[in-house]
C-alpha atoms as a PDB file:
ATOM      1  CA  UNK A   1      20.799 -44.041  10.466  1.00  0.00           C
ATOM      2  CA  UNK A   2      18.863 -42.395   6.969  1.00  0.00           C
ATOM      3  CA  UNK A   3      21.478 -40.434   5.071  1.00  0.00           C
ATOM      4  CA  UNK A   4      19.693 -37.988   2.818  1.00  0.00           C
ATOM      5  CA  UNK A   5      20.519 -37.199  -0.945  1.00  0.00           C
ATOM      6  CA  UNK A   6      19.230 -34.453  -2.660  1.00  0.00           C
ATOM      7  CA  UNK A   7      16.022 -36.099  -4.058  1.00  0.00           C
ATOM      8  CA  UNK A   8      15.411 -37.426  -0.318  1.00  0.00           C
ATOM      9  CA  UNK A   9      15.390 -35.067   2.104  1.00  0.00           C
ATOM     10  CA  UNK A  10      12.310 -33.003   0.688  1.00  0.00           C
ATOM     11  CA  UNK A  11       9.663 -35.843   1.857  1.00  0.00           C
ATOM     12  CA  UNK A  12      12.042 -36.103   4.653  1.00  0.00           C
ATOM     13  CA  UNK A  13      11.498 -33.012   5.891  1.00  0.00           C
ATOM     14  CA  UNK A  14       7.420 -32.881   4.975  1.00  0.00           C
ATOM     15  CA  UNK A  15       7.503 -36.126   6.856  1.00  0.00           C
ATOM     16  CA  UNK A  16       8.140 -34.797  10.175  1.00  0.00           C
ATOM     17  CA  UNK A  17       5.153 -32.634   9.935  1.00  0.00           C
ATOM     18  CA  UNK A  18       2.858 -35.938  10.424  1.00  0.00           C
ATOM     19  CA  UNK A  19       1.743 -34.709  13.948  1.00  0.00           C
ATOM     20  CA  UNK A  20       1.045 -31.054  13.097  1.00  0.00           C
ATOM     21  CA  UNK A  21      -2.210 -30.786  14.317  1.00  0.00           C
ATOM     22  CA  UNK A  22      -2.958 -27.577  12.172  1.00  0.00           C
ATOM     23  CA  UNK A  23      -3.665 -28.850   8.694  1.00  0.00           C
ATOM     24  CA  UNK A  24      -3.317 -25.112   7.098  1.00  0.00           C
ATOM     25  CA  UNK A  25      -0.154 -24.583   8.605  1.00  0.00           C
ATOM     26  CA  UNK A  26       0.316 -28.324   7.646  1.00  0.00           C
ATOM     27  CA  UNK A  27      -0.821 -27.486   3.800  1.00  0.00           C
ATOM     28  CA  UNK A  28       1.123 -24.139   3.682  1.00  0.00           C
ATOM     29  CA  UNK A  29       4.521 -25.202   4.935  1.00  0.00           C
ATOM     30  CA  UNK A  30       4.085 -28.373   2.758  1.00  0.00           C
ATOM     31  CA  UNK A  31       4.389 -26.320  -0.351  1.00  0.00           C
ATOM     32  CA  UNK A  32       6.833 -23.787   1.066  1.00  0.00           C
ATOM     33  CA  UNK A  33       9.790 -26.918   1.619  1.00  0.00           C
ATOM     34  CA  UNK A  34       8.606 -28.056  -1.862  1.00  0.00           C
ATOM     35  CA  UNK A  35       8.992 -24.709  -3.743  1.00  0.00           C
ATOM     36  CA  UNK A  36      12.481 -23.969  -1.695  1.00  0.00           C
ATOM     37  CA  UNK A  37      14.003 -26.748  -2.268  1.00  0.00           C
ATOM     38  CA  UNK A  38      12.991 -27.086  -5.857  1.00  0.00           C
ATOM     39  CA  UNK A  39      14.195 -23.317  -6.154  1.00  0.00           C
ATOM     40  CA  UNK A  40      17.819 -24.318  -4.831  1.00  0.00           C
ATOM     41  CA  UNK A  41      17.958 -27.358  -6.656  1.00  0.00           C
ATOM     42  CA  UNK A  42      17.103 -25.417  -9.828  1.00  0.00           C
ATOM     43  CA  UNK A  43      19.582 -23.063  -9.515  1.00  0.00           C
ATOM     44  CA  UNK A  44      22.395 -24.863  -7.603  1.00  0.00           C
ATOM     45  CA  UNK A  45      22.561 -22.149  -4.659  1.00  0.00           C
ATOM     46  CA  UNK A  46      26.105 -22.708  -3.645  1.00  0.00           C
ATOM     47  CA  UNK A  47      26.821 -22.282   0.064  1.00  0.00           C
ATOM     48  CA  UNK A  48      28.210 -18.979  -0.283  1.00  0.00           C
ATOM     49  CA  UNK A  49      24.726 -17.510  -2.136  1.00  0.00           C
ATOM     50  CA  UNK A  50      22.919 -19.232   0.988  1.00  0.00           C
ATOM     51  CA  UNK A  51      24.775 -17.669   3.397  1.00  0.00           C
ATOM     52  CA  UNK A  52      24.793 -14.231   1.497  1.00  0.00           C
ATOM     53  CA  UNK A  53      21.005 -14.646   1.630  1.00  0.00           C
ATOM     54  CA  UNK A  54      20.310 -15.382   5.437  1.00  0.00           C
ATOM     55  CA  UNK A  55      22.784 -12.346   5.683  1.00  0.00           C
ATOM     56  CA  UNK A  56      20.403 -10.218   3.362  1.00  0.00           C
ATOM     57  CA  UNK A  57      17.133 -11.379   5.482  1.00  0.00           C
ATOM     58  CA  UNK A  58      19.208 -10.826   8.631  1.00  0.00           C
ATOM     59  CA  UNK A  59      19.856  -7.137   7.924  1.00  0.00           C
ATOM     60  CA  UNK A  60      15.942  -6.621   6.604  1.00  0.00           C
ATOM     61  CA  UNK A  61      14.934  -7.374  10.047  1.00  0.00           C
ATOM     62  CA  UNK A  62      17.654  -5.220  11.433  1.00  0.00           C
ATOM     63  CA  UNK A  63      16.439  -1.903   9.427  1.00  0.00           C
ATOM     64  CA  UNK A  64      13.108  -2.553  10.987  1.00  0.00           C
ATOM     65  CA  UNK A  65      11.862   0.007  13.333  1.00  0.00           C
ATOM     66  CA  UNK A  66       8.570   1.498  14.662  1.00  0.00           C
ATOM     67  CA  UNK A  67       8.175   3.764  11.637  1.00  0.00           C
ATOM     68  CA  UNK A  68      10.188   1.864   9.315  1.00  0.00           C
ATOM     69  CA  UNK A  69       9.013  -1.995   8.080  1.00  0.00           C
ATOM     70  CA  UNK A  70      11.903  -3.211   5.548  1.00  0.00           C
ATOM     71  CA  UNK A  71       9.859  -6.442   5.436  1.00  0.00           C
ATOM     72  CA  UNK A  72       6.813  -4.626   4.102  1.00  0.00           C
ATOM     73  CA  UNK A  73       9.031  -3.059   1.488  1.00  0.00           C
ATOM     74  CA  UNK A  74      10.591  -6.093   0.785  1.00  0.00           C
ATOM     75  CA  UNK A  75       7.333  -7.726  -0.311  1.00  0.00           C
ATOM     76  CA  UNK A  76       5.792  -4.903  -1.961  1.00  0.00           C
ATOM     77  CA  UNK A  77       9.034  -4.842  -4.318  1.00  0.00           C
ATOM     78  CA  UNK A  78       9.230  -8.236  -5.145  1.00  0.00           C
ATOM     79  CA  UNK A  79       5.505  -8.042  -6.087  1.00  0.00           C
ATOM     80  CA  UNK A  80       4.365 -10.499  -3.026  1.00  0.00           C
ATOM     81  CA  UNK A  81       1.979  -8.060  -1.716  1.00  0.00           C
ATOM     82  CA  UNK A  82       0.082  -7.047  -4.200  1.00  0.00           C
ATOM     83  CA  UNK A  83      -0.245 -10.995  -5.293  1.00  0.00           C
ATOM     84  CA  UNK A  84      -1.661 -11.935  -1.909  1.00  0.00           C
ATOM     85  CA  UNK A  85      -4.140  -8.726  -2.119  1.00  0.00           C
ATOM     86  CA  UNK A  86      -5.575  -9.663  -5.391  1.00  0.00           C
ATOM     87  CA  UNK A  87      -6.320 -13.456  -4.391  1.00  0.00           C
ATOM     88  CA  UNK A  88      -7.808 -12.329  -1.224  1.00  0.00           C
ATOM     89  CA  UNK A  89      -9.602  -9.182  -2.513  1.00  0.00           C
ATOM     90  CA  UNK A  90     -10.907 -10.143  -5.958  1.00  0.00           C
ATOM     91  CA  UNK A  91     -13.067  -7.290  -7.484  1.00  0.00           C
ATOM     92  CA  UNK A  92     -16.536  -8.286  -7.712  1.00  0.00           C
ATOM     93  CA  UNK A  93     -18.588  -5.689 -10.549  1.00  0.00           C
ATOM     94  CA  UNK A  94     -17.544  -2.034  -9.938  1.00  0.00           C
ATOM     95  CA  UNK A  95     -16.217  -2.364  -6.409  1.00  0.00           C
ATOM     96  CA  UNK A  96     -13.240  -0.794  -5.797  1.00  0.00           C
ATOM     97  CA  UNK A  97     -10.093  -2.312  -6.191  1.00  0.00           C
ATOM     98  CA  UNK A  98      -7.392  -2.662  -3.414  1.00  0.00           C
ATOM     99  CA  UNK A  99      -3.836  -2.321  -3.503  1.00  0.00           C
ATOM    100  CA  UNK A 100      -0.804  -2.230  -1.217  1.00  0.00           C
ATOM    101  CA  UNK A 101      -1.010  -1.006   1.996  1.00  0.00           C
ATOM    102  CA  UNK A 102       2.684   0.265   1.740  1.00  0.00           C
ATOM    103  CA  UNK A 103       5.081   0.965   4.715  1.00  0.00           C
ATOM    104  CA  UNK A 104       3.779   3.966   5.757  1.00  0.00           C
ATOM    105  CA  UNK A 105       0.620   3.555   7.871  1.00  0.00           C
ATOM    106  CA  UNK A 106       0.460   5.145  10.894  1.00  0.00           C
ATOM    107  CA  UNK A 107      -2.573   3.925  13.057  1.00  0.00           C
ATOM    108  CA  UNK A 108      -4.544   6.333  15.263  1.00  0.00           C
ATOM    109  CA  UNK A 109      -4.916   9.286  12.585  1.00  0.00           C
ATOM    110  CA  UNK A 110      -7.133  12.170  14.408  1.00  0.00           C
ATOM    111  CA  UNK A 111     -10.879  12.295  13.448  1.00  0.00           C
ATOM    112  CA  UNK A 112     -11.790  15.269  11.150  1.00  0.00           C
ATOM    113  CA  UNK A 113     -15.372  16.762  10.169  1.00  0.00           C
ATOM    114  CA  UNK A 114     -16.088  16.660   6.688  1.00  0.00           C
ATOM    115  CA  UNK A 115     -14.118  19.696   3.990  1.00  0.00           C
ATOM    116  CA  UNK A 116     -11.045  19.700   6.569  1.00  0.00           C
ATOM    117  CA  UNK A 117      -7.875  20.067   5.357  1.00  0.00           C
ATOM    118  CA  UNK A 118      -4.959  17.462   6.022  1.00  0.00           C
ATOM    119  CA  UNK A 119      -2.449  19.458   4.613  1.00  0.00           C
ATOM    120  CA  UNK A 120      -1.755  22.293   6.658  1.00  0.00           C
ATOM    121  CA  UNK A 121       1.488  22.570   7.653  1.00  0.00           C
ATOM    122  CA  UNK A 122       2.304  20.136   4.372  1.00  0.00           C
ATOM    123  CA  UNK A 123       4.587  21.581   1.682  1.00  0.00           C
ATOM    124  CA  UNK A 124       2.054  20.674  -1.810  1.00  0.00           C
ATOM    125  CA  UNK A 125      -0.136  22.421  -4.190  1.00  0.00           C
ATOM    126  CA  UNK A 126      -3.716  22.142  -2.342  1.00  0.00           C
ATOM    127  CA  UNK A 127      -6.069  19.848  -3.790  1.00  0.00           C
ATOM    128  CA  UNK A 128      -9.853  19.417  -2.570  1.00  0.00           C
ATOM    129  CA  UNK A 129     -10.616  15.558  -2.774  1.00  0.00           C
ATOM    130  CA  UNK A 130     -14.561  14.602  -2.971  1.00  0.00           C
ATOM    131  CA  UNK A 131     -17.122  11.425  -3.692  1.00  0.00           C
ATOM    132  CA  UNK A 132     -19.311   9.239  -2.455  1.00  0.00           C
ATOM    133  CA  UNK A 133     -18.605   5.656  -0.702  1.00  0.00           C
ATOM    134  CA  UNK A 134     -21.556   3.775  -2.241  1.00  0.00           C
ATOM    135  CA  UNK A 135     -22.147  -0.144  -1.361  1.00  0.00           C
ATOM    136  CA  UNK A 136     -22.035  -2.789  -4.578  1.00  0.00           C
ATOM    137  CA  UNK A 137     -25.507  -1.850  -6.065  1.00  0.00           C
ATOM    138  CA  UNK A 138     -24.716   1.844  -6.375  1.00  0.00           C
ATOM    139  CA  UNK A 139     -26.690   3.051  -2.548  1.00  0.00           C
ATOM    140  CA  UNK A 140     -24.850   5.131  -0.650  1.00  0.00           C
ATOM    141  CA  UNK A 141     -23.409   4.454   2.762  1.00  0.00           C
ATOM    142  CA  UNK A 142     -23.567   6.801   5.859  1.00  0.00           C
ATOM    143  CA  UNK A 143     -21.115   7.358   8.175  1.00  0.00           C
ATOM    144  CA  UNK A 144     -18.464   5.058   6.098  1.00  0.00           C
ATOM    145  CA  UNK A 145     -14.969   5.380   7.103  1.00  0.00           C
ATOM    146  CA  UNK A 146     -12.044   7.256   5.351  1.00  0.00           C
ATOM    147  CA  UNK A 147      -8.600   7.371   6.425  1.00  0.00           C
ATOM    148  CA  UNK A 148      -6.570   8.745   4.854  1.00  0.00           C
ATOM    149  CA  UNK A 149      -2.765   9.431   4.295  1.00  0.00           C
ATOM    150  CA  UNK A 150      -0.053  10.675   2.224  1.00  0.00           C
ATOM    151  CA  UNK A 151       3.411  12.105   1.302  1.00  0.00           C
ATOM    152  CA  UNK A 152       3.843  15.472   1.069  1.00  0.00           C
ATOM    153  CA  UNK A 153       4.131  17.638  -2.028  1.00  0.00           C
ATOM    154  CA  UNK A 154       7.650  16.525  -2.517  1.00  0.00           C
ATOM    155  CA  UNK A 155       6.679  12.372  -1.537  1.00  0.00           C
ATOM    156  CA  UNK A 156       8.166  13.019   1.982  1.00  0.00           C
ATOM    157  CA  UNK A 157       5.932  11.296   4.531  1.00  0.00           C
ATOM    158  CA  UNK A 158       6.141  12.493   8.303  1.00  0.00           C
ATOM    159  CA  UNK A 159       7.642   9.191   9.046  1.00  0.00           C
ATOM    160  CA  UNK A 160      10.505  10.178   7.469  1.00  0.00           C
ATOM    161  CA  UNK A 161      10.806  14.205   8.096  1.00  0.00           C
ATOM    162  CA  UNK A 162      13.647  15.188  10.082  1.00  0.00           C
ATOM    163  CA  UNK A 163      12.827  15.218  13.757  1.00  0.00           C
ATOM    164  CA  UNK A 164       9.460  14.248  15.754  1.00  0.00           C
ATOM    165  CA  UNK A 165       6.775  16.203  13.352  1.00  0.00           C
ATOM    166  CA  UNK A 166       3.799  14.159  14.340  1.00  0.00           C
ATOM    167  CA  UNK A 167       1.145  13.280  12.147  1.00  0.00           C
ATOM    168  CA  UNK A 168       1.503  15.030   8.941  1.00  0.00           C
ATOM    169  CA  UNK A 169      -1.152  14.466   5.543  1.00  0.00           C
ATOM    170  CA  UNK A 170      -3.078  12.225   7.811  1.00  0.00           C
ATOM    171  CA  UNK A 171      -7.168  11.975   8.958  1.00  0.00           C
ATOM    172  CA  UNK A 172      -9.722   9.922   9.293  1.00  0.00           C
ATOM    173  CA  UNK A 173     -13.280  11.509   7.317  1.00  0.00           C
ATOM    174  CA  UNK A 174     -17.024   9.897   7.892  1.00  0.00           C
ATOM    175  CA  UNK A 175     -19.436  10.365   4.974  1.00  0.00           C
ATOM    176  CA  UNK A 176     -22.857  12.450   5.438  1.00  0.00           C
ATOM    177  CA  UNK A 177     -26.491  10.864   5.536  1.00  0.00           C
ATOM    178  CA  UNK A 178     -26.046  10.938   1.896  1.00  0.00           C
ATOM    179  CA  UNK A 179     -22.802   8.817   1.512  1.00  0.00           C
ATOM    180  CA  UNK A 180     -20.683  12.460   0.007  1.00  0.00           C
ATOM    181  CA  UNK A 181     -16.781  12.431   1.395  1.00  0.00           C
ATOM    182  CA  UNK A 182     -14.991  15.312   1.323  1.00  0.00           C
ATOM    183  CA  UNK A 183     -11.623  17.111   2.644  1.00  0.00           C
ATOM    184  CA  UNK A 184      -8.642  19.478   1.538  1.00  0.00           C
ATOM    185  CA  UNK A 185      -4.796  17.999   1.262  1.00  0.00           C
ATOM    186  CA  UNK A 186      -2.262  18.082  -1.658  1.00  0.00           C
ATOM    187  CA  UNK A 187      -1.093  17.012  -4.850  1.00  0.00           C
ATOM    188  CA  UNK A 188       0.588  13.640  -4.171  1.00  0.00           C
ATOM    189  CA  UNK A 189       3.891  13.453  -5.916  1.00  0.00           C
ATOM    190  CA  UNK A 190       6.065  11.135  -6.974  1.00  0.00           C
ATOM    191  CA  UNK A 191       8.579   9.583  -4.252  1.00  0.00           C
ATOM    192  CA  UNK A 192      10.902   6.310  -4.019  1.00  0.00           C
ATOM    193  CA  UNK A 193      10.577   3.992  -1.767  1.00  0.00           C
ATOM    194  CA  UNK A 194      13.210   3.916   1.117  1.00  0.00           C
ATOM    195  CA  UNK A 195      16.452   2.803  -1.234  1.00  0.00           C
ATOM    196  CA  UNK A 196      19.311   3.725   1.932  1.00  0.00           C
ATOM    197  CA  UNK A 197      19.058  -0.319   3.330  1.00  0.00           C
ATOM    198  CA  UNK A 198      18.865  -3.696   2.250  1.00  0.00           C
ATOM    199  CA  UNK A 199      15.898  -3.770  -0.244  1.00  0.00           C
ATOM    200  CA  UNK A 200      17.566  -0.612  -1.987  1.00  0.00           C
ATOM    201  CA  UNK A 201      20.637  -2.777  -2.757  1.00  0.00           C
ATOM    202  CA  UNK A 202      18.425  -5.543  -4.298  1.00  0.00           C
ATOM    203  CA  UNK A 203      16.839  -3.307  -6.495  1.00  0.00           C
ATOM    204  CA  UNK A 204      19.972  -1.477  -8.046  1.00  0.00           C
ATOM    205  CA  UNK A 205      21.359  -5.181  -8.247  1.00  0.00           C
ATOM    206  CA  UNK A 206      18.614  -6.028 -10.157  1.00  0.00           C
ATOM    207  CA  UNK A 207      18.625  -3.004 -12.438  1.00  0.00           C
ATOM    208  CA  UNK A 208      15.458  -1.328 -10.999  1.00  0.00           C
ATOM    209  CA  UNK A 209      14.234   2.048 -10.017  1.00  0.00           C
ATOM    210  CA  UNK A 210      12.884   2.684  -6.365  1.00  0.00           C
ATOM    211  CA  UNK A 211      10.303   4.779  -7.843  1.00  0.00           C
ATOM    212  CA  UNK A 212       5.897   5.267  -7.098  1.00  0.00           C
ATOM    213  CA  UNK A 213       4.254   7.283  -9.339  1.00  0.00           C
ATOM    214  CA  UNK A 214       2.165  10.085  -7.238  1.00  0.00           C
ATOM    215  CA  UNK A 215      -0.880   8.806  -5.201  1.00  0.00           C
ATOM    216  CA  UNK A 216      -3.163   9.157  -1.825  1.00  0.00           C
ATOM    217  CA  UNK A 217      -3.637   6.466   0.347  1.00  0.00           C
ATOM    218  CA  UNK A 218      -7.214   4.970   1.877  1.00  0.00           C
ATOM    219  CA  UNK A 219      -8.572   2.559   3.916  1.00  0.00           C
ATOM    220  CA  UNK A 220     -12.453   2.718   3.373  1.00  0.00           C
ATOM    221  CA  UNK A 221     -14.850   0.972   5.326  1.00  0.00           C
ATOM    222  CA  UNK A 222     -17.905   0.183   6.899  1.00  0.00           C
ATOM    223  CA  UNK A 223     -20.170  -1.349   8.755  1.00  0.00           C
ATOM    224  CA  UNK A 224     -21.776  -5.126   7.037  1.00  0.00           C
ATOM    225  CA  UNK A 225     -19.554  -4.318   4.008  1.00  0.00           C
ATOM    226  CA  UNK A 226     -15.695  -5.425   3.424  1.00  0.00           C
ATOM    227  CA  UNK A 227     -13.161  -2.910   3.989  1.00  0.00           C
ATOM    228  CA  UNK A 228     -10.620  -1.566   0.937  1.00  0.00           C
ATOM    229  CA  UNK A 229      -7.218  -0.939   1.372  1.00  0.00           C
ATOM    230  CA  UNK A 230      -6.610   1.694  -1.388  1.00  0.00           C
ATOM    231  CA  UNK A 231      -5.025   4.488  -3.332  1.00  0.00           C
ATOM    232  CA  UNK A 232      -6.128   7.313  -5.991  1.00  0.00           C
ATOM    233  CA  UNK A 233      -3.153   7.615  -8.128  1.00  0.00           C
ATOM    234  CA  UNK A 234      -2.562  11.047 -10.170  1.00  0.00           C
ATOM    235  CA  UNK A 235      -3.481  10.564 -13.691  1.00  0.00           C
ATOM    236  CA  UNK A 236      -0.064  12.165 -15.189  1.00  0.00           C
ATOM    237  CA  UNK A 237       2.234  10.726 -12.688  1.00  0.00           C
ATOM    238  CA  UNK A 238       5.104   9.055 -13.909  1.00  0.00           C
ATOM    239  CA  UNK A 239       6.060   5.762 -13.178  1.00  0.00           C
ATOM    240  CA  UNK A 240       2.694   4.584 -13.892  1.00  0.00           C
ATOM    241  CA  UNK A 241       3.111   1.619 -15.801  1.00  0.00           C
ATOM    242  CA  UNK A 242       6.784   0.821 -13.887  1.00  0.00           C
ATOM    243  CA  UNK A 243       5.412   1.444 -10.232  1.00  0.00           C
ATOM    244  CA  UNK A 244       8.611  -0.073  -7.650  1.00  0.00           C
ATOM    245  CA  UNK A 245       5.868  -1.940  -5.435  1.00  0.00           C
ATOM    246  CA  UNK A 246       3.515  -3.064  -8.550  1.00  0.00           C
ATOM    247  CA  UNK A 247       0.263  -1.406  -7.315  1.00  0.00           C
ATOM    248  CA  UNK A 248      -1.194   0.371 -10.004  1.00  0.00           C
ATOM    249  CA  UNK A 249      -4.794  -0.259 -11.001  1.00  0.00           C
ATOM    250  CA  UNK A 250      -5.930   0.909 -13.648  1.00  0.00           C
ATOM    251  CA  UNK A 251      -9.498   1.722 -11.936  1.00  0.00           C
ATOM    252  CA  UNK A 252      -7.263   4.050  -9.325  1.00  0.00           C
ATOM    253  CA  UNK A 253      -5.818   5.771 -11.865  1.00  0.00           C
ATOM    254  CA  UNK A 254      -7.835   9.768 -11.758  1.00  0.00           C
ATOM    255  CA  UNK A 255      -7.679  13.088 -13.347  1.00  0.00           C
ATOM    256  CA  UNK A 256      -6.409  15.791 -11.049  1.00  0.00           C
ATOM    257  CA  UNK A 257      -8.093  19.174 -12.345  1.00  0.00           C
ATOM    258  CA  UNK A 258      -5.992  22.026 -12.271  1.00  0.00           C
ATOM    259  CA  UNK A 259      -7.783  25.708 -11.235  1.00  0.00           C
ATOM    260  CA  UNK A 260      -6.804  28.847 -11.131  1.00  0.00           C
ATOM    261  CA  UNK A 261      -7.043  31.192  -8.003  1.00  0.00           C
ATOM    262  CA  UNK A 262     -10.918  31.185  -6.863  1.00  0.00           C
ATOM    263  CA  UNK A 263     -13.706  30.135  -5.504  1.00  0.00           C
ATOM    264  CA  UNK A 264     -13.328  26.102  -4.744  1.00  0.00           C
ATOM    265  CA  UNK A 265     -15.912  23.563  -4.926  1.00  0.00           C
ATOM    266  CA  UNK A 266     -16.641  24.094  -0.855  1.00  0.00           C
ATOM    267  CA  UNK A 267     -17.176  27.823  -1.039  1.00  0.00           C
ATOM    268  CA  UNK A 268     -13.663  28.905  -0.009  1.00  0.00           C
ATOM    269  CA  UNK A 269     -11.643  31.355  -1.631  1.00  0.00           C
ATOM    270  CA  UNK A 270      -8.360  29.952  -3.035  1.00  0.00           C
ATOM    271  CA  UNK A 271      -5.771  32.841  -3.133  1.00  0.00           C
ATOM    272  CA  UNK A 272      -3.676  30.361  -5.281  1.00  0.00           C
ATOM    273  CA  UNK A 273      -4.069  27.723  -7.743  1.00  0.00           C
ATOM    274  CA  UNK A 274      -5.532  23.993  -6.506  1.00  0.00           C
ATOM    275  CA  UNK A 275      -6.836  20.873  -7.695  1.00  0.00           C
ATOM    276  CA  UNK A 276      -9.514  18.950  -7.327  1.00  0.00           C
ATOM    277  CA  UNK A 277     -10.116  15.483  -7.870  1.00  0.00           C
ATOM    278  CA  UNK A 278     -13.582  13.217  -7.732  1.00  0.00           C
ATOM    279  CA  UNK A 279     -13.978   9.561  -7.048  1.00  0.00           C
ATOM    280  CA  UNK A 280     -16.803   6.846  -5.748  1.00  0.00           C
ATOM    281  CA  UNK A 281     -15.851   4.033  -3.161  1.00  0.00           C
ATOM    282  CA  UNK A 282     -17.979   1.050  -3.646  1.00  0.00           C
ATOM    283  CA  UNK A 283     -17.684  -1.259  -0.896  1.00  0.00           C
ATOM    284  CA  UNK A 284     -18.668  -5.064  -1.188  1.00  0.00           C
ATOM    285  CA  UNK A 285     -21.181  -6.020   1.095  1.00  0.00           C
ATOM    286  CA  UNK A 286     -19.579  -8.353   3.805  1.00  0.00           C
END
């Protein structure tokens, strides 16, 4: 019988993988039983820290429900998200970077013509969003893909309003023959991220703030081009440069232009001030 000491059971362990038949999976948990074990043996994790741990990942899972994903949260705070999104999603020229997808997607957003407004029934100051979606060399695309979400005026996202609201700040908008996106909803503010369960306690142990500065989520896409998971973030938000989830950009970082009561960009009369705010997608051809 092999009795393992500290030093042996790491090739012990990889050992037993011999007739994995997966070589990625082979490669991947290779270097996770490295890295953990050279992370306890680093530190010296007594048994009680271990324990504490399994506890910790045990009550993650726990707070997970269908509008709620404490795992997402957990990654996007310890900066694991936006790590894998940057190896995988490189920028390539001017196209547009991505960023976290965050916990708060909500699949099956309704279809809207162009110039409709996602914010009704949304407490916010109303903002007109507008651009183009353009592919790498600067052409525009037709009938590319917005959808689009957000928090409310006060970073509250339907998810997490009191009772079943529906979909709230939420749409999906196709481009014109000439690539042009547009549609009303508000003023993203900003919000923290869910700090009443497990992840919340790690961050006040380790001295951190819950908080995103204000933004808009979108995933834009298209047909023969990659897709881009990505936000417009509100020029004089706060928390810029100390974002809780680590996904500012400085290429999603926009001027929101304040206007008085008037005549909007669209046509429509605006009986009180809005804000407008223009940006280009460019998509990398697939």
């Amino acid at each position: 019988m092999t009795q393992f000491d500290e030093k042996s059971i790491t090739p012990a362990v990889i050992a037993r993988m011999t007739e994995c038949q997966d070589p990625r999976f082979r490669q991947v948990m290779t270097s996770l039983i490295t890295h953990l074990h050279d992370f306890i043996r680093d530190v010296k994790l007594t048994e009680e820290e271990w324990i504490n741990a399994i506890m910790f990942l045990t009550d993650v899972g726990k707070t997970c429900t269908e509008k709620r994903q404490e795992f997402i949260l957990l990654s996007d705070t310890l900066g694991v998200s936006i790590l894998v999104i940057t190896l995988n999603h490189p920028p390539e020229g001017d196209t547009t970077d991505s960023t976290v997808l965050g916990p708060y997607y909500w699949e099956g957003a309704p279809e809207l013509p162009l110039g409709a407004d996602l914010g009704i029934g949304v407490k916010g100051d109303p903002t007109y969003y507008s651009g183009r979606v353009l592919d790498e060399t600067g052409k525009p695309i037709a009938g590319a893909l917005l959808d689009i979400w957000s928090g409310d005026g006060e970073g509250t996202y339907d998810m997490q309003m009191e009772g079943d609201v529906g979909m709230k700040a939420r749409g999906r908008i196709r481009t014109d023959d000439q690539g042009n996106y547009s549609f009303w909803s508000i003023r993203p503010e900003n919000y923290p991220v869910p700090s009443d369960g497990p992840v919340g306690i790690m961050l006040r142990k380790m001295g951190r703030h819950p908080m995103r500065p204000g933004h808009i989520h979108m995933i834009v896409s298209a047909p023969k081009h990659h897709a881009v998971t990505t936000h417009l973030f509100a020029a004089q938000s706060k928390y810029l440069d100390s974002d809780a989830v680590f996904g500012v950009k400085d290429s999603l970082v926009t001027p929101f232009q304040h206007h008085d009561a008037g005549t909007a960009p669209d046509g429509s009369t605006r009986s009180g001030p809005y804000y407008t705010v223009n940006y280009d997608f460019r998509l990398r051809r697939a």
